[in-house]
Protein backbone atom coordinates (compact mmCIF):
# COMPACT_ATOMS: atom_id res chain seq x y z
CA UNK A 1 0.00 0.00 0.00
CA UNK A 2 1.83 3.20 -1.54
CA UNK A 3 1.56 6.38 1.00
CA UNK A 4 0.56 9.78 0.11
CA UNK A 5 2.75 11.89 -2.56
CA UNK A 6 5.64 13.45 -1.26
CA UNK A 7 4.90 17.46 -1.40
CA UNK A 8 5.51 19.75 -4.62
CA UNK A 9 5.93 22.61 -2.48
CA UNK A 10 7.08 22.66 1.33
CA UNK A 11 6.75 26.24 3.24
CA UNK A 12 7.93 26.21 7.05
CA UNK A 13 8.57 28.76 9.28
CA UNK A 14 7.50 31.41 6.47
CA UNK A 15 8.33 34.81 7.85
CA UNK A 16 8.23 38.29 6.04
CA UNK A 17 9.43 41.84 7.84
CA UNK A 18 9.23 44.95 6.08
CA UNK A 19 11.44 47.47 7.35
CA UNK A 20 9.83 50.97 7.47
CA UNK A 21 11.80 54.48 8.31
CA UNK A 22 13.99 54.58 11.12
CA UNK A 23 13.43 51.35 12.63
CA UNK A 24 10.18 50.78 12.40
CA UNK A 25 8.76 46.98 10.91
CA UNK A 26 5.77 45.57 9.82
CA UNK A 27 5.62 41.65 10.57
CA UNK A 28 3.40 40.14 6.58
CA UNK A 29 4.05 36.70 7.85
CA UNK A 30 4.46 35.26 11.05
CA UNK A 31 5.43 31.57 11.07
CA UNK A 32 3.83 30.25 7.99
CA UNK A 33 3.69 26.48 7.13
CA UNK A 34 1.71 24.40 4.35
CA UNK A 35 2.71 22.03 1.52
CA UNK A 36 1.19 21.09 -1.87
CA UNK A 37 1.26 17.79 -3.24
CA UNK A 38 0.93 16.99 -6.67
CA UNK A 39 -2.39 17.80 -8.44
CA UNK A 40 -3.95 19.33 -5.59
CA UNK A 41 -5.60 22.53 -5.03
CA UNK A 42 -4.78 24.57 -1.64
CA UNK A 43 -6.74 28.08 -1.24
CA UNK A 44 -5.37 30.26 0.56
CA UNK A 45 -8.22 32.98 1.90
CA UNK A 46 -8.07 36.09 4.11
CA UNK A 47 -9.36 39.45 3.58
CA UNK A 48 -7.07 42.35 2.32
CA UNK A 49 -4.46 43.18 4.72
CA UNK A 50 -3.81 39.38 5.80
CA UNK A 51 -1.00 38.10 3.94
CA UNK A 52 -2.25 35.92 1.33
CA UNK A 53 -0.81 37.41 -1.41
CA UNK A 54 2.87 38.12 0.45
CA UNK A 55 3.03 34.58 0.83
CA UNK A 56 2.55 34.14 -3.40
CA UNK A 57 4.49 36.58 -4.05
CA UNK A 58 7.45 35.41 -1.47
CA UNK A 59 6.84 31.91 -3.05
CA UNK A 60 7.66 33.48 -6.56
CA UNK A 61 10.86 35.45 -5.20
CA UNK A 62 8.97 38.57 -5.46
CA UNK A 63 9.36 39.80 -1.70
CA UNK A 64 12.54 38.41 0.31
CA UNK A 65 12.42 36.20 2.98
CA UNK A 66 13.39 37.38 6.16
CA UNK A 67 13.54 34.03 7.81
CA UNK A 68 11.83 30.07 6.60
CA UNK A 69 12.30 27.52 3.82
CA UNK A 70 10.18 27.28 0.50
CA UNK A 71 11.30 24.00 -0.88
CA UNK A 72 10.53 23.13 -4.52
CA UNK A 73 10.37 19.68 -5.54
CA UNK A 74 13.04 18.79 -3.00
CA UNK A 75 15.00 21.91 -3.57
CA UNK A 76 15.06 24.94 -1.41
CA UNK A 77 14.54 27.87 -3.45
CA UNK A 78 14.10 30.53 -0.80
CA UNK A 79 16.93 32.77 -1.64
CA UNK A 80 17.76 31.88 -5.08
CA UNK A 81 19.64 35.01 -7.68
CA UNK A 82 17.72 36.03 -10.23
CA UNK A 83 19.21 33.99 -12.89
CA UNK A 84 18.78 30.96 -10.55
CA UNK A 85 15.18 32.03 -10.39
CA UNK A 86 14.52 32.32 -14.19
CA UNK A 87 15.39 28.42 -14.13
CA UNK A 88 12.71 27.73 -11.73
CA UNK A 89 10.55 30.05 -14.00
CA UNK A 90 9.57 26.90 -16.13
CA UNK A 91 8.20 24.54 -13.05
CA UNK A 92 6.46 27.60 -10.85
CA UNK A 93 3.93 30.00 -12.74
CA UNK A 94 1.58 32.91 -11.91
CA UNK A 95 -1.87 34.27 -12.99
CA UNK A 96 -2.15 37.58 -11.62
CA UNK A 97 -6.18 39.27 -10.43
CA UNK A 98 -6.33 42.02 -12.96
CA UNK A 99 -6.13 40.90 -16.72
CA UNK A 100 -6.40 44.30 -17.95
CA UNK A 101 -2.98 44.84 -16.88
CA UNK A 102 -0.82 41.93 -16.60
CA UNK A 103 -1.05 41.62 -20.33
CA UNK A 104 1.39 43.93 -22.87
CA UNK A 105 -1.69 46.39 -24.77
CA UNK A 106 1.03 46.54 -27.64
CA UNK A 107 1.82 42.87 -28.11
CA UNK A 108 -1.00 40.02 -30.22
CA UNK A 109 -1.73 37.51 -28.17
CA UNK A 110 0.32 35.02 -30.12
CA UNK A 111 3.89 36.94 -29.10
CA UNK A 112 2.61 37.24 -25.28
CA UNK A 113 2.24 33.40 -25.56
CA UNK A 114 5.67 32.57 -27.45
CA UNK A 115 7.69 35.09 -25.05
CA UNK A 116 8.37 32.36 -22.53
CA UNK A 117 9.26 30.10 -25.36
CA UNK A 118 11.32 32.21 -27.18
CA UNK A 119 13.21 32.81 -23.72
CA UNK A 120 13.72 29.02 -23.17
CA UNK A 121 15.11 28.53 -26.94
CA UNK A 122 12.03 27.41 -28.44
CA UNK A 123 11.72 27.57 -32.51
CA UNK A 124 9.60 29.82 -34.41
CA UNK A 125 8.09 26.84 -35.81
CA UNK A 126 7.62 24.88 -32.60
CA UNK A 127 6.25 28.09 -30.77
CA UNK A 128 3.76 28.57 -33.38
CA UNK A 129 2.40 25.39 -32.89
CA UNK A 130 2.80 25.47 -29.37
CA UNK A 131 1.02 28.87 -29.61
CA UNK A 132 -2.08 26.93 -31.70
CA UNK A 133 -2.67 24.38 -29.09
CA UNK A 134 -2.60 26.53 -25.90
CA UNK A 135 -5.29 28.61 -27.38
CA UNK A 136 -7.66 25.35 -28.04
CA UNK A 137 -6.61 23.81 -24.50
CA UNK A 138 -8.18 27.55 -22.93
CA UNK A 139 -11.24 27.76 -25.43
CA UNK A 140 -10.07 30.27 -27.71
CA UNK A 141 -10.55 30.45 -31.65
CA UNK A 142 -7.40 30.31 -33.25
CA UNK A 143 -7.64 33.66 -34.74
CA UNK A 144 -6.81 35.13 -31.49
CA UNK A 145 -3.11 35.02 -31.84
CA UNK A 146 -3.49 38.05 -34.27
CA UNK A 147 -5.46 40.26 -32.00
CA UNK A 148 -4.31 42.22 -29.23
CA UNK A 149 -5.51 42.40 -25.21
CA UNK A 150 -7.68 45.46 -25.78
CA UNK A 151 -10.39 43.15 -28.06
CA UNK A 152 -11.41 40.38 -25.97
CA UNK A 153 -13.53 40.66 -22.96
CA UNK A 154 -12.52 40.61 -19.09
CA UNK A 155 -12.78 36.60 -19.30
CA UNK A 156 -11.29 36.41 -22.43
CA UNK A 157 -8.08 37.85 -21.32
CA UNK A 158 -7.70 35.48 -18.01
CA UNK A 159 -7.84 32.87 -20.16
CA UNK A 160 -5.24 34.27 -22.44
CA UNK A 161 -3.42 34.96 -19.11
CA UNK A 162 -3.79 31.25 -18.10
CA UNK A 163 -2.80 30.02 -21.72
CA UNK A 164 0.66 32.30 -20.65
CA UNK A 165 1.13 30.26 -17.86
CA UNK A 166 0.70 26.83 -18.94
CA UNK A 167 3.09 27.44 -22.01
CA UNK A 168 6.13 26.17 -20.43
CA UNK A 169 4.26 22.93 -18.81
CA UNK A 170 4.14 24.55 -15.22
CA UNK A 171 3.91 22.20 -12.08
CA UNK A 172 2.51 25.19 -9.99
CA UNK A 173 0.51 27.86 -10.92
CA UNK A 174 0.04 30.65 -8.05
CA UNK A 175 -3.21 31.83 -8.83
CA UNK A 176 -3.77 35.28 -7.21
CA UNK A 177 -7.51 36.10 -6.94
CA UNK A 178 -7.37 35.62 -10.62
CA UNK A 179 -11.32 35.64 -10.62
CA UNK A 180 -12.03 39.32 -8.63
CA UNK A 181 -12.28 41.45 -11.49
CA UNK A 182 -15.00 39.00 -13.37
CA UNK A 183 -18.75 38.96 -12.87
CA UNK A 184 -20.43 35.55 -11.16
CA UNK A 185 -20.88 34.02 -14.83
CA UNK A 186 -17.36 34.52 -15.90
CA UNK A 187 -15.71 33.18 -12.47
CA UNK A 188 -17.95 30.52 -13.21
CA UNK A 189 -16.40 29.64 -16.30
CA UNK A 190 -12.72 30.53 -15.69
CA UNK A 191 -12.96 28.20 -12.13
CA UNK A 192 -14.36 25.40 -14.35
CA UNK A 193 -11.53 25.95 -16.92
CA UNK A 194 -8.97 25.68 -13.99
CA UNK A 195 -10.60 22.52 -12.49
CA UNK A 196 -10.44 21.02 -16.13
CA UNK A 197 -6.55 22.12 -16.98
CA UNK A 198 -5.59 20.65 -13.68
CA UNK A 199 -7.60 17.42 -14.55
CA UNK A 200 -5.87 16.70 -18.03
CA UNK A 201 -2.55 17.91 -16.73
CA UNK A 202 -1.79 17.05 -13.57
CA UNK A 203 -0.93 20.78 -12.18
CA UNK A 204 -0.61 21.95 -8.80
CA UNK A 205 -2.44 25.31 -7.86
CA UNK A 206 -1.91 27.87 -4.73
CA UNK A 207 -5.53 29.30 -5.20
CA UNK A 208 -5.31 32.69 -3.50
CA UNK A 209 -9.19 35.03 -2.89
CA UNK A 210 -10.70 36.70 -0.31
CA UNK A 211 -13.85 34.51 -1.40
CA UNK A 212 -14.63 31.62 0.48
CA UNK A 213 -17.07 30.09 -1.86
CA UNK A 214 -14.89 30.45 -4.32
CA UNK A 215 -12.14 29.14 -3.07
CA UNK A 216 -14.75 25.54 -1.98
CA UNK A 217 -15.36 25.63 -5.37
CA UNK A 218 -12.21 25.02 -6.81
CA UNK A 219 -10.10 23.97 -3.61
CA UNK A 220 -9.04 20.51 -2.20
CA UNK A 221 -7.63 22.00 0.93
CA UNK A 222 -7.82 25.39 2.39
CA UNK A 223 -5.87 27.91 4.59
CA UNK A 224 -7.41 30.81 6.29
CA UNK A 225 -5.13 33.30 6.98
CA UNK A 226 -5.59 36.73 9.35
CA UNK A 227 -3.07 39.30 10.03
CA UNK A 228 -0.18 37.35 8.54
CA UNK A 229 -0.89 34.21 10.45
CA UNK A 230 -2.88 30.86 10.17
CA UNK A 231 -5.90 30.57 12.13
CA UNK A 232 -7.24 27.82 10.32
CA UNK A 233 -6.46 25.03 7.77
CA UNK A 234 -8.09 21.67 7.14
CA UNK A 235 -10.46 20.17 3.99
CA UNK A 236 -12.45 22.43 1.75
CA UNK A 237 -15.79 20.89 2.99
CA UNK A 238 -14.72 21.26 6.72
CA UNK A 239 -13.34 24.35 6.40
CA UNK A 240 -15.98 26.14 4.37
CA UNK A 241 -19.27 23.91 6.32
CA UNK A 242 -18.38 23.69 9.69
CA UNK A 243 -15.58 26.21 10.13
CA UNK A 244 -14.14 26.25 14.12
CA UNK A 245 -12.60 29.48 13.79
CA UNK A 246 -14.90 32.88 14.26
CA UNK A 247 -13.24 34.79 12.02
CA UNK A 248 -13.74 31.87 9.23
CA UNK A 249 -17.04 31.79 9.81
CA UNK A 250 -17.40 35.86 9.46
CA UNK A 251 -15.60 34.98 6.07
CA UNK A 252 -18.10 32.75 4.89
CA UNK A 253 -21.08 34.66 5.66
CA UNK A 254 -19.09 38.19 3.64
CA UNK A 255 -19.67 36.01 0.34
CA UNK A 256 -22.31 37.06 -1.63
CA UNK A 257 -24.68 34.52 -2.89
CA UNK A 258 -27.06 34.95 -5.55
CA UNK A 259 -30.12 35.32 -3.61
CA UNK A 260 -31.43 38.29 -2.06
CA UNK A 261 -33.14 37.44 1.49
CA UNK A 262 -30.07 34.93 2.00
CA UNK A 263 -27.96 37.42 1.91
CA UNK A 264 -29.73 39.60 4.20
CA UNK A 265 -29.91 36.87 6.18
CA UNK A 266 -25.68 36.33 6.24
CA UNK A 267 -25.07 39.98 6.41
CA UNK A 268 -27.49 39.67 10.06
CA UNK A 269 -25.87 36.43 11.04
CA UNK A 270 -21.93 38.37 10.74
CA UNK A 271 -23.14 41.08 12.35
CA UNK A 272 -24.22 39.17 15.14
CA UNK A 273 -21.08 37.49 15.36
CA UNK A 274 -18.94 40.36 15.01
CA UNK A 275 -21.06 42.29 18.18
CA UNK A 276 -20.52 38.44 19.69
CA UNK A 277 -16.51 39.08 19.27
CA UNK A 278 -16.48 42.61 20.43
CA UNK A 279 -18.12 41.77 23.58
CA UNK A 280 -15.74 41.31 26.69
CA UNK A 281 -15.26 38.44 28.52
CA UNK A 282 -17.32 37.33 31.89
């Protein structure tokens, strides 16, 4: 009887400091440990201010470390040089929220997609193709590669955005709230797009939202984070159906659900809780 997969990705002891003037600091990450294993989904929620996206950016070298391991496939790549870091570059990609701006206005959509290729020594030829088939695996016509950002839609350019990240064959993806800027249809679509990528290919994903019924739709695992710290971690049903932590449980009833009296009904069932956690003590 085989065990469970040894971890893709192994954070421990995660910690992030931000030096302000003078001496003053400002502690993003206090103590921070999780893995992902391959194929599996972890979401990572908080609301803004908590963290969650220090810890995807620290995972793509974006922020230093001040002090913990990210280990990679067996390798620790917590304080690798930037040309070190370009290697990695192929394994460990990123969708970004806003795909009005993470794509080049000036570029068609077939050069944003051969870029990476072109870096890694891909042919003209080869990238073409390449270029063809990554456009069919995110539901695009193939006429898109000769059109630029500015004439698709808000959903259209995720998945352009996604295509961009699976051209190299990724193991990871860091997907930061890559689903924010879309309306409920869209999301929809783009989360189902994800689930399906991840099901022919095998991908890992670090799911980062402030949505919690988002992140249940698309998550195997999830990680609630507040002020830089774990509060709570465990399955996506437990977490987001019988959550243990208050704060969680405020989280769940913020998401807006398509129905107007049950929302009414959450917004009066977190303010009861928060009144609940601003009372003191007897």
């Amino acid at each position: 009887m085989t065990g469970p997969a040894a971890p893709l990705l192994s954070v421990r002891d995660l910690n992030v400091i931000y030096k302000g003037r003078g001496r003053t600091t400002f502690h993003a990450l206090k103590d921070i440990c999780f893995d992902i294993r391959p194929g599996e989904t972890v979401g990572l929620v908080g609301e803004s201010g908590s963290g969650k996206t220090t810890i995807g950016r620290a995972l793509l070298g974006l922020v230093p470390v001040s002090h913990g391991t990210v280990t990679f496939d067996g390798r620790d790549i917590t304080q690798l040089r930037r040309r070190e870091r370009r290697r990695t570059a192929k394994d460990v990609q990123v969708v970004f929220q806003d795909p009005y701006s993470s794509l080049n206005p000036a570029m068609t959509v077939e050069d944003i997609l051969s870029e990476p290729l072109r870096i890694q020594g891909w042919t003209s030829g080869d990238a073409r193709q390449r270029v063809r088939a990554l456009l069919d695996q995110v539901g695009l016509p193939a006429d898109a590669r000769s059109r630029r950002p500015r004439e698709f839609s808000g959903g259209q350019r995720q998945r352009v955005a996604i295509a961009r990240a699976l051209s190299l064959d990724p193991r990871l993806i860091v997907c930061d709230e890559p689903v924010s800027a879309l309306d409920l249809t869209t999301q929809a679509r783009i989360l189902q797009l994800l689930i399906d990528i991840q099901d022919s290919t095998g991908v890992s994903y670090l799911f980062i939202s402030h949505d919690l019924s988002v992140v249940r739709h698309i998550s195997h695992r999830v990680i609630v984070l507040y002020r830089g710290e774990i509060v709570e971690e465990g399955s996506s049903s437990t977490v987001t159906t019988a959550p243990r932590q208050e704060y969680t449980r405020q989280l769940l009833m913020s998401a807006p659900v398509p129905n107007v009296e049950l929302q009414r009904a959450r917004r009066a069932a977190r303010r009861e809780l928060a009144l609940e956690a601003s009372e003191p003590e007897r």
